[in-house]
Every structure is written in structure tokens, then in C-alpha cells.
C-alpha atoms as a PDB file:
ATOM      1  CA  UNK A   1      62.653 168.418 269.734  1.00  0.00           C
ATOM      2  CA  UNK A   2      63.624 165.970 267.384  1.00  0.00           C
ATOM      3  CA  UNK A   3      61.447 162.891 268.976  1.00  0.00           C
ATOM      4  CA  UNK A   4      58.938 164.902 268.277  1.00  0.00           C
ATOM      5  CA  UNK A   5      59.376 166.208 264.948  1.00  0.00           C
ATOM      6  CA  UNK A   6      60.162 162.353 264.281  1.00  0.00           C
ATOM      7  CA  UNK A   7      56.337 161.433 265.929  1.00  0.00           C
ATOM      8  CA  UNK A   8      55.123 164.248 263.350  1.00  0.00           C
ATOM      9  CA  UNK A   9      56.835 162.844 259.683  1.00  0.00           C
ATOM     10  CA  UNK A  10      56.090 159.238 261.060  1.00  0.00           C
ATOM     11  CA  UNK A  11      52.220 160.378 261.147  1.00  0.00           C
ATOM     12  CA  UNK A  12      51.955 162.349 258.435  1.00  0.00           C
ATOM     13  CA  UNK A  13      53.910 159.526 256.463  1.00  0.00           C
ATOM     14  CA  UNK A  14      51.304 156.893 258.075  1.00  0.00           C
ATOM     15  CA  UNK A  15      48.522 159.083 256.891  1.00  0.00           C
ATOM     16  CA  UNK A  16      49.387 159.540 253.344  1.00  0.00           C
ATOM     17  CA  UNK A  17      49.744 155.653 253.263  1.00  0.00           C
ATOM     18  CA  UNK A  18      46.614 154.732 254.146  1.00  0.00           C
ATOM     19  CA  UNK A  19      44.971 157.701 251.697  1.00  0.00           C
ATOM     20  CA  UNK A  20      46.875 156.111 249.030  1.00  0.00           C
ATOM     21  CA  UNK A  21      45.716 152.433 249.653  1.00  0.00           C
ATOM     22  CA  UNK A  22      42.214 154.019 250.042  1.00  0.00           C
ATOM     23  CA  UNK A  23      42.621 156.016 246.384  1.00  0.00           C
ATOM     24  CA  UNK A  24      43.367 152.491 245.152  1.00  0.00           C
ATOM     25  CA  UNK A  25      40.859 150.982 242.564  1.00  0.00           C
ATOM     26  CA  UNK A  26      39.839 147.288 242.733  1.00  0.00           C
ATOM     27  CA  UNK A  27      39.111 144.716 240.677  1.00  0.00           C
ATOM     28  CA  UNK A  28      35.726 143.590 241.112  1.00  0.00           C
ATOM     29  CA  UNK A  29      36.136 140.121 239.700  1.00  0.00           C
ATOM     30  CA  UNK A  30      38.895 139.234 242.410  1.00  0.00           C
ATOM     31  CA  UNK A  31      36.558 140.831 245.083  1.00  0.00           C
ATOM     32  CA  UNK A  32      34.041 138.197 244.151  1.00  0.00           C
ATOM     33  CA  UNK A  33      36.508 135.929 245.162  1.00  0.00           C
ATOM     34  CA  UNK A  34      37.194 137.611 248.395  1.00  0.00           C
ATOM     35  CA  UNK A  35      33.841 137.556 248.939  1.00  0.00           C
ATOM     36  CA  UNK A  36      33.665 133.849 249.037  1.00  0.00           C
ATOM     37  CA  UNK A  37      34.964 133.865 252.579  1.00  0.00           C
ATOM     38  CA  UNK A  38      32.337 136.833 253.617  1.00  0.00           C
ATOM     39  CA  UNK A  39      29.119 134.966 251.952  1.00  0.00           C
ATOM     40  CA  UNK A  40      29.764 132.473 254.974  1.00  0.00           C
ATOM     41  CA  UNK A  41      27.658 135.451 256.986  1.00  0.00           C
ATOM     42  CA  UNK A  42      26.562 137.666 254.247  1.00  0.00           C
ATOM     43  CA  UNK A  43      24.197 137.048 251.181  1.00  0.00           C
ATOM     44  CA  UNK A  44      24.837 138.782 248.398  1.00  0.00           C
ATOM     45  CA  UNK A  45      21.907 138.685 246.388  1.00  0.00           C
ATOM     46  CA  UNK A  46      19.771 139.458 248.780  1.00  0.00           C
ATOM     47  CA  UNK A  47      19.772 142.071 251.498  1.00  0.00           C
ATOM     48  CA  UNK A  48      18.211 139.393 253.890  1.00  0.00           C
ATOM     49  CA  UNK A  49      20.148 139.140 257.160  1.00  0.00           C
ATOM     50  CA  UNK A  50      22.242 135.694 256.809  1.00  0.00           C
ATOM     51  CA  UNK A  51      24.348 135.520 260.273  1.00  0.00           C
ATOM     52  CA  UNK A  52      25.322 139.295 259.015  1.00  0.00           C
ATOM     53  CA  UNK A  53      23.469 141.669 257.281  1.00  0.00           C
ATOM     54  CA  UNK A  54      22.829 140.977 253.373  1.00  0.00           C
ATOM     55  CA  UNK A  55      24.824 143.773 251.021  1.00  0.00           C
ATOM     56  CA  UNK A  56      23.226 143.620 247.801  1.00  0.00           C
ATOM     57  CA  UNK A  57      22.685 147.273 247.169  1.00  0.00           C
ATOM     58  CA  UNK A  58      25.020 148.133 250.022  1.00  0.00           C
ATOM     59  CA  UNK A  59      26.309 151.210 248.243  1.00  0.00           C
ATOM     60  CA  UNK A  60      22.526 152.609 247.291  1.00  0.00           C
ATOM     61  CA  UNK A  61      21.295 152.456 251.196  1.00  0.00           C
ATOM     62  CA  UNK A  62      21.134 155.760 253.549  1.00  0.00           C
ATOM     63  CA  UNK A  63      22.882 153.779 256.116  1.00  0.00           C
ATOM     64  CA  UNK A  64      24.695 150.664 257.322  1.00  0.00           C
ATOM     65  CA  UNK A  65      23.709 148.772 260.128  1.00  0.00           C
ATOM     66  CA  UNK A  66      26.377 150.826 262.392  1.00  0.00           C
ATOM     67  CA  UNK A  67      24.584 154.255 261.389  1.00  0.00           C
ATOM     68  CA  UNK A  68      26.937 155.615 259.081  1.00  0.00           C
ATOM     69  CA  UNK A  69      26.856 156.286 255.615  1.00  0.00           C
ATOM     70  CA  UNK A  70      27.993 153.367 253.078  1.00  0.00           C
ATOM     71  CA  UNK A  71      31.329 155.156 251.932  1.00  0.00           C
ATOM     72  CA  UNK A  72      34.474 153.367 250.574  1.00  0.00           C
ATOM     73  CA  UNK A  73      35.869 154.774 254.114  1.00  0.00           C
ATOM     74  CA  UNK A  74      33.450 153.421 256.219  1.00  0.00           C
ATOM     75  CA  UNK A  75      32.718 150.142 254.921  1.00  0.00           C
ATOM     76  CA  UNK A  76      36.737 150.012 254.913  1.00  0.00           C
ATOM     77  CA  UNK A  77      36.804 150.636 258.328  1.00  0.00           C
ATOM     78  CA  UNK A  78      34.132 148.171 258.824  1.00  0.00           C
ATOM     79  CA  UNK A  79      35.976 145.443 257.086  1.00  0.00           C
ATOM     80  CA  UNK A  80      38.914 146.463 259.161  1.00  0.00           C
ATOM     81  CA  UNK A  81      37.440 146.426 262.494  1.00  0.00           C
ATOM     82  CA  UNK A  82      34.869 143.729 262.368  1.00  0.00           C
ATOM     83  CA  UNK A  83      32.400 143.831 265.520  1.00  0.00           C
ATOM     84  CA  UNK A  84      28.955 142.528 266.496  1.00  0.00           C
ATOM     85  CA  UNK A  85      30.234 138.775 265.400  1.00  0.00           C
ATOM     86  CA  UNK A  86      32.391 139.996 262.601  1.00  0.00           C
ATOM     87  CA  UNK A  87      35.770 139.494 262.745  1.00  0.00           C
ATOM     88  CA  UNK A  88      38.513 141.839 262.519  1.00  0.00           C
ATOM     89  CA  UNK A  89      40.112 141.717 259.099  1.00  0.00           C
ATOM     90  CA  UNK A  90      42.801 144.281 259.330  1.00  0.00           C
ATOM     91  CA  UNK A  91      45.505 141.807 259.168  1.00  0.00           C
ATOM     92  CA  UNK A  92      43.711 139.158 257.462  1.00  0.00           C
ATOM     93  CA  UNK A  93      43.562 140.886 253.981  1.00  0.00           C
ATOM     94  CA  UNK A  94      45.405 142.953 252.210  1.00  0.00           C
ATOM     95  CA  UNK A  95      44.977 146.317 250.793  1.00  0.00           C
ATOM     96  CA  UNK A  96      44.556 145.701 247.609  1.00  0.00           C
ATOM     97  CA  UNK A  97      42.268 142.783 248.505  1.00  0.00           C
ATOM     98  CA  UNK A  98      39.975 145.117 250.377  1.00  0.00           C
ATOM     99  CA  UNK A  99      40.260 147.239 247.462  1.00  0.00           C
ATOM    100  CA  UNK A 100      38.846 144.066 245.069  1.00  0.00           C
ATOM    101  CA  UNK A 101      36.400 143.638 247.879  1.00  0.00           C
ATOM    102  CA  UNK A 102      34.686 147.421 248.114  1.00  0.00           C
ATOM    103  CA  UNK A 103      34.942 147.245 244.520  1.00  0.00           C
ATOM    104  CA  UNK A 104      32.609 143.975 244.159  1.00  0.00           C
ATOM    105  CA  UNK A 105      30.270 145.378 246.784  1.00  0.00           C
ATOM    106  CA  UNK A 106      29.944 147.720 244.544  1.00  0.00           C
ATOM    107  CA  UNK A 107      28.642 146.133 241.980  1.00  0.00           C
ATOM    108  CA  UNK A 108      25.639 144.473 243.785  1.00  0.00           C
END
């Protein structure tokens, strides 16, 4: 019984870490400079496909390319997990990077 209740309070702990980088606010300005490495692939000033879609407005649209709905959560996870050509940036930016990052997008 213990294992498990261990495998519980390590989840639950997990979990309320990640809400907590996810409640974080970002700084728009750095974000632009996050961006710099995204605007390789992405325009944004434009929502013209580059090598990746284009995000100005991003936060306005019914849908991202993937189908879902343009939430902090989901284009988290999307930054996160990368896929069709886009890299995987879980462990190549912080959270409070991402944070900067969703907070920029947010602003075109």
C-alpha cells in the first residue's frame, strides 16, 4: 500500500506543478525574443504558411491547424510536443520561457 499511495502524492504533486507553470503570466517582450528562433518556420505578421503555419491572430482563430481550439493549454502542448516538422520543445525551453512565448503570441 504504500508504493501506491507514493504513485498517488507523486501525481497529484506532478499535476499541481504543471497547473502552476501554466497559471504563470509572461512577459511578452521576452517572448518576442523567443520567438526569434520560431520565425525560422513561422511568420508573424502574417498568417501565411512560412515552413509552419503563420500565427498572427493565432489567439482570435476557431482552430489551429491540429483541430483544437487556440488555448494557452493547447498551444502549450503544441510547443511542447512539436510534430508535422516541428520540433519538440519540451526540454528546449523553459517554463517561464513558454510563458513569454504564449504571452507574445498573444499579442499578434
Amino acid at each position: 500500500m504504500p508504493k501506491f499511495t507514493y504513485w498517488i502524492c507523486s501525481g497529484i504533486l506532478a499535476a499541481g506543478a504543471a497547473a502552476v507553470a501554466a497559471d504563470e503570466k509572461g512577459d511578452p517582450a521576452k517572448g518576442k525574443e523567443v520567438f526569434e528562433q520560431c520565425s525560422v518556420c513561422h511568420n508573424a505578421d502574417s498568417d501565411e504558411k512560412k515552413m509552419g503555419p503563420g500565427l498572427k491572430g493565432l489567439f482570435s482563430k476557431a482552430k489551429m491547424v491540429n483541430g483544437k481550439a487556440p488555448t494557452e493549454a493547447n498551444v502549450r502542448a503544441k510547443i511542447n510536443e512539436g510534430g508535422n516538422g516541428m520540433p519538440a520543445y519540451a526540454d528546449m525551453l523553459t517554463d517561464k520561457e513558454k510563458a513569454d512565448l504564449i504571452a507574445y503570441l498573444k499579442t499578434l
